[in-house]
Structures are given as C-alpha cells and as structure tokens.
N, C-alpha and C. Protein backbone atom coordinates (compact mmCIF):
# COMPACT_ATOMS: atom_id res chain seq x y z
N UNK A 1 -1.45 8.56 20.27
CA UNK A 1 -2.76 8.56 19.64
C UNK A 1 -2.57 8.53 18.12
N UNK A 2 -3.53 7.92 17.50
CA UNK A 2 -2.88 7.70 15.68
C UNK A 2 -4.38 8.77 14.99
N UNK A 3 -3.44 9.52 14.34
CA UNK A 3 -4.54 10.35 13.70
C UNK A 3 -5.18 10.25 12.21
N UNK A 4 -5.50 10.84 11.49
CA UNK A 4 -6.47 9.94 10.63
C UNK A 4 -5.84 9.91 9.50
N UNK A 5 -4.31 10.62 9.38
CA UNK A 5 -3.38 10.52 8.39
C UNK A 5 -2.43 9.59 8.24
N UNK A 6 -1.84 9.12 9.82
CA UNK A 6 -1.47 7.98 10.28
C UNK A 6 -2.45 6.38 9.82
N UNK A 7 -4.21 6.79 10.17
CA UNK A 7 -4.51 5.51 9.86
C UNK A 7 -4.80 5.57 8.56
N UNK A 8 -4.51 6.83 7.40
CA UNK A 8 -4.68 6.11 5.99
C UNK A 8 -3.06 5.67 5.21
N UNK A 9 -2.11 6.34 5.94
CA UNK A 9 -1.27 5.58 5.66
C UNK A 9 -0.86 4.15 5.55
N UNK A 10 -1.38 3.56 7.49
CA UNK A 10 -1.41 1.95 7.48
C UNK A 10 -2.69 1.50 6.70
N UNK A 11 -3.36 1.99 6.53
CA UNK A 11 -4.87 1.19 5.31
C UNK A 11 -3.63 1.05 4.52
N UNK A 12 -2.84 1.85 3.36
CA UNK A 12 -2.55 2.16 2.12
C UNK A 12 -0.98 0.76 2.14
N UNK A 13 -0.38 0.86 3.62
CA UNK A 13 0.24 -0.44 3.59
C UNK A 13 -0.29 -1.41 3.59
N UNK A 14 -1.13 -1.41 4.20
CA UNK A 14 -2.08 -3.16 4.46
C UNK A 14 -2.65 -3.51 2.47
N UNK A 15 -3.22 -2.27 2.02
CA UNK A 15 -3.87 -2.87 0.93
C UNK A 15 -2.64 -3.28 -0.13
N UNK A 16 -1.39 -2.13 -0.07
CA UNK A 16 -0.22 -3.02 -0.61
C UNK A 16 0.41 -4.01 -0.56
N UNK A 17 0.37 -4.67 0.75
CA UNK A 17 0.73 -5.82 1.38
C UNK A 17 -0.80 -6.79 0.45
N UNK A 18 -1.56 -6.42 0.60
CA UNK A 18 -2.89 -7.29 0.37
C UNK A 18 -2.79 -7.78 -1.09
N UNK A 19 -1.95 -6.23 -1.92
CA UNK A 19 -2.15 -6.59 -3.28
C UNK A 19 -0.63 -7.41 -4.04
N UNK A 20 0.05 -7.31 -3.15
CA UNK A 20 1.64 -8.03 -3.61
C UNK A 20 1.13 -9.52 -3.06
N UNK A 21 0.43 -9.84 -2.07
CA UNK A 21 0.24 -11.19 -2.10
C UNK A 21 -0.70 -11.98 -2.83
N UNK A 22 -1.67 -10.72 -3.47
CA UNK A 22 -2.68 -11.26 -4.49
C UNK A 22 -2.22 -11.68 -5.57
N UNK A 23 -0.97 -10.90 -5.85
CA UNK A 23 -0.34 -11.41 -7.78
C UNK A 23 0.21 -12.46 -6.81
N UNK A 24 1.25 -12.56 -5.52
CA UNK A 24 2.21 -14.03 -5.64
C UNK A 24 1.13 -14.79 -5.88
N UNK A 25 -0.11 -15.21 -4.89
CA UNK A 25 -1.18 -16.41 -5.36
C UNK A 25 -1.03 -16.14 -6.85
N UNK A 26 -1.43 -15.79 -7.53
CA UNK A 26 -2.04 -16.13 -9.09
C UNK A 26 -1.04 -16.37 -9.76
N UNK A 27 0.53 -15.90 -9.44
CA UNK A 27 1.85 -16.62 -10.30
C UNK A 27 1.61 -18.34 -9.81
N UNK A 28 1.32 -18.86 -8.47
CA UNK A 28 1.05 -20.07 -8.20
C UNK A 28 0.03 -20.89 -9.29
N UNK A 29 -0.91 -20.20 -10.23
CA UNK A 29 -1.60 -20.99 -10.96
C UNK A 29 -0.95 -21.82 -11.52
N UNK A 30 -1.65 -23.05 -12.08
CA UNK A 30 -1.47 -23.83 -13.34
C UNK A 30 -1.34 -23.06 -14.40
N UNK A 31 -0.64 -23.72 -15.10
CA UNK A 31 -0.79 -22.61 -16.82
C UNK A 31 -1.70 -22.95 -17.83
N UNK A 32 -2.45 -23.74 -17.43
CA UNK A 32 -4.06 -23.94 -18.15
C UNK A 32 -4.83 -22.91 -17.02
N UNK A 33 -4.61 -22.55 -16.02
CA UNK A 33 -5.58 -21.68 -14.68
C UNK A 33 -5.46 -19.83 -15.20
N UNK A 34 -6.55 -19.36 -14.84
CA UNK A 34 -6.07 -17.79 -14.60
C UNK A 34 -6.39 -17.52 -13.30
N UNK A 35 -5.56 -16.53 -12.43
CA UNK A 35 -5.69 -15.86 -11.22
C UNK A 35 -7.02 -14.98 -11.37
N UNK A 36 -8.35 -15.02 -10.33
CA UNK A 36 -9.51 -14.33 -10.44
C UNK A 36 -8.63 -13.33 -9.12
N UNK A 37 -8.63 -12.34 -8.95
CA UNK A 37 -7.59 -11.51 -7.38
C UNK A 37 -9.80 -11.47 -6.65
N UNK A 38 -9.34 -11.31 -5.11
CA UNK A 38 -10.14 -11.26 -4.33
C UNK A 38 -10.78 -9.87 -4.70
N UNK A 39 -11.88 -9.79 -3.61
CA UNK A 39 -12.45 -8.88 -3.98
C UNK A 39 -13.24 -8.75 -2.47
N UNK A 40 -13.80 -7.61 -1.61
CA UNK A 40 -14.77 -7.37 -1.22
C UNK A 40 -16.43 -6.83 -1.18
N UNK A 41 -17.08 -7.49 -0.77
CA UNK A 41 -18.46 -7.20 -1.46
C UNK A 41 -19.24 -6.15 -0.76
N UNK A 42 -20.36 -5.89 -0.94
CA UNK A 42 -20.75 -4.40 -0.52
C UNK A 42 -21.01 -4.52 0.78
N UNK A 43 -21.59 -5.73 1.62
CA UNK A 43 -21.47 -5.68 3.17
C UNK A 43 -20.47 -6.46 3.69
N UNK A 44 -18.59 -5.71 3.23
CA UNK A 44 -17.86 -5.89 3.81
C UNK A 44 -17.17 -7.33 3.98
N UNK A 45 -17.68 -8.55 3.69
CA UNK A 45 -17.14 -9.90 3.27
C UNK A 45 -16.12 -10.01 2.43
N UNK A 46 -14.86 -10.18 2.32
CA UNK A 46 -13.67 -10.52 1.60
C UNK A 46 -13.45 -11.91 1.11
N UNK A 47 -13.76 -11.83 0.21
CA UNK A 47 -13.75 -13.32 -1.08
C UNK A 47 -12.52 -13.36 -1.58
N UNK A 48 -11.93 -14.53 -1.17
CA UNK A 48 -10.63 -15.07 -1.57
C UNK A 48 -10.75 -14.99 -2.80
N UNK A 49 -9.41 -14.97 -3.21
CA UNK A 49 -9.07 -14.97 -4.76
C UNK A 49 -8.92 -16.47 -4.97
N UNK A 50 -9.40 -16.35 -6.64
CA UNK A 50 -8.93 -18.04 -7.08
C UNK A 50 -8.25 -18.46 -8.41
N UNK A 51 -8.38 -19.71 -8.66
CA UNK A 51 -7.23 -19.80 -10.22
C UNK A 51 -8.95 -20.04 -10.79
N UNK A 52 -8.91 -19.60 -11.77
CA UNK A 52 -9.95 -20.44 -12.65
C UNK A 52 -9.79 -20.92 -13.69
N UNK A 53 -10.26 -22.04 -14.28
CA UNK A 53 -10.10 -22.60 -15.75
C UNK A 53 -9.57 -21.07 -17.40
N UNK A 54 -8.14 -21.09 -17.54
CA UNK A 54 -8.65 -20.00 -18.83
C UNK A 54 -9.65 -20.57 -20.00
N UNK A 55 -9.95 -21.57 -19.96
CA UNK A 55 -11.26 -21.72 -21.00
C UNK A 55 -12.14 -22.90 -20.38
N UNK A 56 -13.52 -22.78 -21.05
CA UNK A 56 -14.62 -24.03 -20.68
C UNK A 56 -15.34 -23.85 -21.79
N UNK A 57 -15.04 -25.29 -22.79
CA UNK A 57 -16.21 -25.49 -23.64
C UNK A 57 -17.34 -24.93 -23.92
N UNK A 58 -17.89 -24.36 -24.81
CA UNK A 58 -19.23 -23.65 -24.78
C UNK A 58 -19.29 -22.37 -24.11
N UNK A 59 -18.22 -21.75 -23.66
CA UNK A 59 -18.92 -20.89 -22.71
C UNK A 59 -17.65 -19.47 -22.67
N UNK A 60 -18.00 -18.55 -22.17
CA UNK A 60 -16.98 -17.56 -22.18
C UNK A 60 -17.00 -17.01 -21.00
N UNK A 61 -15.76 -16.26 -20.20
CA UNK A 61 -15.52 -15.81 -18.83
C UNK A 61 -16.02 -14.42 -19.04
N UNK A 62 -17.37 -13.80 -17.94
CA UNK A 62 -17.35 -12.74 -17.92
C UNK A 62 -16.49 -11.93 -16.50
N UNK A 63 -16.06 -11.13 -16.79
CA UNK A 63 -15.32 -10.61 -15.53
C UNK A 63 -15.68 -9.81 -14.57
N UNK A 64 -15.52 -10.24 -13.16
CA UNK A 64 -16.07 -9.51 -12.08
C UNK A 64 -16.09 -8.34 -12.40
N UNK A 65 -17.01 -7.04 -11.87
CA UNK A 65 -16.67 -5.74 -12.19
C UNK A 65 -18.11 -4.99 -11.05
N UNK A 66 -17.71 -3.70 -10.94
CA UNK A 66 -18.64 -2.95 -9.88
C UNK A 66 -19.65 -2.49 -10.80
N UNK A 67 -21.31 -3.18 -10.68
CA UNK A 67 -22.26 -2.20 -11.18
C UNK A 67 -22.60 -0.60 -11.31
N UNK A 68 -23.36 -0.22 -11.88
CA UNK A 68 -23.04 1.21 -11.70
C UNK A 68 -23.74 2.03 -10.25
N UNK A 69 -24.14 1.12 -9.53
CA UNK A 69 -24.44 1.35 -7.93
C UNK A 69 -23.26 1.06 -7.25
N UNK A 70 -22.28 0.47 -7.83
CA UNK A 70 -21.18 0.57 -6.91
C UNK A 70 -20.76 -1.20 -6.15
N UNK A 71 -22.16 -2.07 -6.53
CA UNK A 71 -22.33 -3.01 -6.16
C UNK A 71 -20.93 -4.15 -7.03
N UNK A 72 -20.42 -4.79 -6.55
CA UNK A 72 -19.89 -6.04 -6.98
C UNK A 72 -20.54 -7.19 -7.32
N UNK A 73 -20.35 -7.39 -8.59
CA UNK A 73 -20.88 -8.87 -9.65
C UNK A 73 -19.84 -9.65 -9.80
N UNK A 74 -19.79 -10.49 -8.86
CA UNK A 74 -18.78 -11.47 -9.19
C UNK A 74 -19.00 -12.55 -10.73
N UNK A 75 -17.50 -12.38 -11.27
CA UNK A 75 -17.33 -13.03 -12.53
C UNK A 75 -18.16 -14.25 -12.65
N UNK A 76 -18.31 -15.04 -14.28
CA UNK A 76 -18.89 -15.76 -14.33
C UNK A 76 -18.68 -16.32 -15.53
N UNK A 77 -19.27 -17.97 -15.65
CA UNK A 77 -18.87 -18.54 -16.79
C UNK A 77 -20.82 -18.64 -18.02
N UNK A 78 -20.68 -17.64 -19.19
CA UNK A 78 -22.15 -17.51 -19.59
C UNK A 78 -21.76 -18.39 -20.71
N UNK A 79 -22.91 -19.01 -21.48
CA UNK A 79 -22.84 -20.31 -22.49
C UNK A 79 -22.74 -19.39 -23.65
N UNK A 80 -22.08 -19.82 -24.91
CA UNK A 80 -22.34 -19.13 -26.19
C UNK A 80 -23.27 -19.34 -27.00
N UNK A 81 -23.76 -20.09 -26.60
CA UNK A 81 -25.01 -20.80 -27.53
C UNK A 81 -26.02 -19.84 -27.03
N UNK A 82 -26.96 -20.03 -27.89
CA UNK A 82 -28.75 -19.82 -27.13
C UNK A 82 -29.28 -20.54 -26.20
N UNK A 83 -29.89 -19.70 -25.22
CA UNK A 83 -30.83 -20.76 -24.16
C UNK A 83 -31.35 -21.48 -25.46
N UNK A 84 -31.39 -22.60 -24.80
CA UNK A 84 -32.48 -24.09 -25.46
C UNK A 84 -33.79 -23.14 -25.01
N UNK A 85 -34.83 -23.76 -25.97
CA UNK A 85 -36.43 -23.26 -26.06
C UNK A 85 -36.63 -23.32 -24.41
N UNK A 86 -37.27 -22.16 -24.28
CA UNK A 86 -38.37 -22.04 -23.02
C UNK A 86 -37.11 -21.67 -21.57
N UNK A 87 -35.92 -21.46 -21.65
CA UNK A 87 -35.30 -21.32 -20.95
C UNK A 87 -34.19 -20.08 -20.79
N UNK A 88 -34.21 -19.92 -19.64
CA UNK A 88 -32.86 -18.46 -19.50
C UNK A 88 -32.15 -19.03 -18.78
N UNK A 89 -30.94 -18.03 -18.78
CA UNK A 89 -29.50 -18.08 -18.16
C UNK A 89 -28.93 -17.40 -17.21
N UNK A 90 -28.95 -18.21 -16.05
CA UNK A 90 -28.94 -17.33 -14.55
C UNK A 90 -27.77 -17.48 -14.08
N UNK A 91 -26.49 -16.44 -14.42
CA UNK A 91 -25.39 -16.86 -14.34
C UNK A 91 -24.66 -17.53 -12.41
N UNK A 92 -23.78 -17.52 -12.89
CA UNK A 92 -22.89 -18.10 -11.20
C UNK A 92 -23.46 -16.59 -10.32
N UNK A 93 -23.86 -17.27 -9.04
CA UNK A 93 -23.07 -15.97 -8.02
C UNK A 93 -23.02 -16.65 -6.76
N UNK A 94 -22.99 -15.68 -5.63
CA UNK A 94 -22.79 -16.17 -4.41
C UNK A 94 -24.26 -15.43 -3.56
N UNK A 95 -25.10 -16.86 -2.48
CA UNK A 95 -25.97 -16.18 -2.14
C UNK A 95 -25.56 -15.43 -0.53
N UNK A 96 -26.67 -14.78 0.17
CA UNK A 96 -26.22 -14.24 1.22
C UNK A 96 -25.41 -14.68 2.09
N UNK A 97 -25.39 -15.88 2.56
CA UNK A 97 -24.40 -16.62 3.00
C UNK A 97 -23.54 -16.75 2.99
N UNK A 98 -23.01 -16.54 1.23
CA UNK A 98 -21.50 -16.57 0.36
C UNK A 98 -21.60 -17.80 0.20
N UNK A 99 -22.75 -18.98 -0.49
CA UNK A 99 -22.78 -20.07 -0.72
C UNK A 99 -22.21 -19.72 -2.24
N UNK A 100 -22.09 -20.38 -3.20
CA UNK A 100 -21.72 -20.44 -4.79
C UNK A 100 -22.41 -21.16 -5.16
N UNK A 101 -23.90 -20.43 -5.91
CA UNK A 101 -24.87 -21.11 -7.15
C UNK A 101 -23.86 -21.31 -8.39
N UNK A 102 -23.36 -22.22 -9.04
CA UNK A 102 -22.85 -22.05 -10.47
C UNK A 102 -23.72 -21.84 -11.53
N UNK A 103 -23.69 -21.23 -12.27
CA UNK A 103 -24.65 -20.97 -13.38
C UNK A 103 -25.54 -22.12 -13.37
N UNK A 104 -26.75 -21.68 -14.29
CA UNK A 104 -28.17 -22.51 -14.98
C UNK A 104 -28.39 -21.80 -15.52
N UNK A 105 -29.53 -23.15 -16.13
CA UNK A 105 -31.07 -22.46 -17.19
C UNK A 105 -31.71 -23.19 -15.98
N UNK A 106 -32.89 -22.41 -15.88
CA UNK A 106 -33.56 -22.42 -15.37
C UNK A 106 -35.41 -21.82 -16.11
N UNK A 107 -36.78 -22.55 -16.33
CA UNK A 107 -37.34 -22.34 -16.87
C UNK A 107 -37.84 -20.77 -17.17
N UNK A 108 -38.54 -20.21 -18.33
CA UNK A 108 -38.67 -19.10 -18.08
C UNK A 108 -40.13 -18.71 -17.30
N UNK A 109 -40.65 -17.85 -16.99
CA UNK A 109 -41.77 -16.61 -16.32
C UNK A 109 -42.88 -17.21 -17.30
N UNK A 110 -44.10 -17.00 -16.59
CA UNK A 110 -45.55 -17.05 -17.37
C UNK A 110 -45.37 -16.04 -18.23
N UNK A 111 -47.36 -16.19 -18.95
CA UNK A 111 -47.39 -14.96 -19.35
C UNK A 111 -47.78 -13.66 -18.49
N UNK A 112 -47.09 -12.46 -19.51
CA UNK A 112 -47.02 -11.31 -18.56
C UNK A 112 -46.03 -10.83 -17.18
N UNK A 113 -45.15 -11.99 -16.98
CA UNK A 113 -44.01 -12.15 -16.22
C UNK A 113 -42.84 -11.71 -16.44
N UNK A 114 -41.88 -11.55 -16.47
CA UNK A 114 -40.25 -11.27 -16.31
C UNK A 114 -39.44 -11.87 -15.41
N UNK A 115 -38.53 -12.44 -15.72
CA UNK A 115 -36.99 -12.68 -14.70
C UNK A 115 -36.34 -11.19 -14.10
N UNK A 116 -36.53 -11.09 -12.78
CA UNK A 116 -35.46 -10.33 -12.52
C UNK A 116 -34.47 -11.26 -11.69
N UNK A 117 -33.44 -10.54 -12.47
CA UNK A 117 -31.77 -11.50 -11.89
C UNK A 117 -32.12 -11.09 -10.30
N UNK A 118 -31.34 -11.78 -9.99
CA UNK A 118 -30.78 -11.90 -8.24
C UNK A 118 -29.50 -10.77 -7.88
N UNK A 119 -29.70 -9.88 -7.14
CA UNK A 119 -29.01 -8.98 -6.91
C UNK A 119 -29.10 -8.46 -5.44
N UNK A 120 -27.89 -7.65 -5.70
CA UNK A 120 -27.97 -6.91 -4.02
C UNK A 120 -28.88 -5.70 -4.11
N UNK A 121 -29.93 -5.82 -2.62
CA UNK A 121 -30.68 -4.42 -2.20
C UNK A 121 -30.04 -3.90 -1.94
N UNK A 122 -30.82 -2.32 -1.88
CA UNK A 122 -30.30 -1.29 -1.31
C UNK A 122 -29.47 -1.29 -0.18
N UNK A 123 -29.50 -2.14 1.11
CA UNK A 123 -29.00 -2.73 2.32
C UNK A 123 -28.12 -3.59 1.92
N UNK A 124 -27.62 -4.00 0.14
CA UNK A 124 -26.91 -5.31 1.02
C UNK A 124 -26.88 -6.80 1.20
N UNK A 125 -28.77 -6.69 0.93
CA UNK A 125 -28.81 -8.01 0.98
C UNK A 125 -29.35 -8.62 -0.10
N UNK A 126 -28.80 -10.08 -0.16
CA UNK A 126 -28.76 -10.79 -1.45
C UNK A 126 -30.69 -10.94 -1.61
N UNK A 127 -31.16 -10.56 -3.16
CA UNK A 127 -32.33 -10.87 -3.28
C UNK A 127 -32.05 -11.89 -4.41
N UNK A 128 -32.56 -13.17 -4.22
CA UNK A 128 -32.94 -14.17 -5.13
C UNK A 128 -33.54 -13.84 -6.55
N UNK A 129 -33.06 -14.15 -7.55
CA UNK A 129 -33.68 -13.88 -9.06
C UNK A 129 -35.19 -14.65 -9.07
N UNK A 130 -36.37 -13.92 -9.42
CA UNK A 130 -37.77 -14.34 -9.47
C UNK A 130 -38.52 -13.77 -10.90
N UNK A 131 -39.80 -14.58 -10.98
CA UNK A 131 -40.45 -13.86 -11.85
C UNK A 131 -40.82 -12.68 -10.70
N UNK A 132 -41.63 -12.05 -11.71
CA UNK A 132 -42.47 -10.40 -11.20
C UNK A 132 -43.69 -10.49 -12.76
C-alpha cells in the first residue's frame, strides 16, 4: 500500500524529471528563440513549453506569472506604442478550449462602458473580455 509520504516523494520525482526535461527542450532553442517552460493552468490542463521569438518589433515580452488569486496569465507579446485613437489592447491568451487568441486592438466600450479583460472565474472557466 503507498502512503502519503511515499506518494509525495514520487510527485517530487516526477516534477524533477518534468523540470530537467523542461531546461533540455529550451537548450534545443534557436539562439534568436527563448525557452517559455510549461506551465499548468488552474483547471489542471498542462501547456507545453515553447521557444519564443527573444524580440518582435514594436513590442515587448510580458512574462507568464500567477495572479494574485493564484490564477495563471500566460505570457504575452504587448505593443510599445499607444493604442491608435479609439482602440485598446487585448493581449494573447488561450480560450477555454486552450485555443491561442494572439494579441489585438480591438475597438473601445460606449459611453459609460469599460473593457473588462478576459479572465478565469471563480470555477475556472475562461470568461471572454467585454464591455460592462
């Protein structure tokens, strides 16, 4: 019978095993590429790691990181410039599915409106960025 010291031991191999094969991928980059390492999202989906461009014209890499709910924001490429008139900036993400929106502008809200970004509910699930 494996007891619960036994199964955090094999977690603690598996995630070492998980994380020695995460740096070999990213030594595989190009040397124009950077290694993004995988990540899991809050209902449990494991997102491969990838190389990404180290630079893109106009624009700067923000880096994945856990909101202060604990939630995962996968990285993204935001423009340095100003939105052009009448427009905001709805960066990359992935929708419930784990499809990949890449960034936009996208027009802004009436009057009396607001953008709220697209984020995970309380549950988990992906809510689409809308006016309100």
């Amino acid at each position: 019978m494996v007891n619960n010291s036994m199964k955090a031991a094999i977690a603690a191999l598996f995630f070492s095993i998980l994380i020695s094969t995460q740096a070999a991928k990213g030594a595989e980059c190009d040397p124009d590429r950077v290694w993004v390492p995988g990540h899991k999202t809050i209902n449990g989906v494991w997102v491969e790691g990838w190389c990404r461009p180290t630079a893109k014209t106009g624009y700067v890499w923000v880096s994945g990181h856990r909101a202060d709910n604990g939630v995962w924001l996968s990285g993204y490429w935001m423009p340095v410039n100003p939105a052009p008139r009448g427009k905001n900036w709805v960066p990359g993400h992935r929708t419930a599915n784990g499809r990949w929106v890449p960034g936009h502008y996208r027009g802004r809200c009436g009057p009396g409106k607001h953008w709220v970004s697209g984020h995970r509910g309380r549950r988990g699930r992906w809510i689409s960025g809308h006016c309100r």
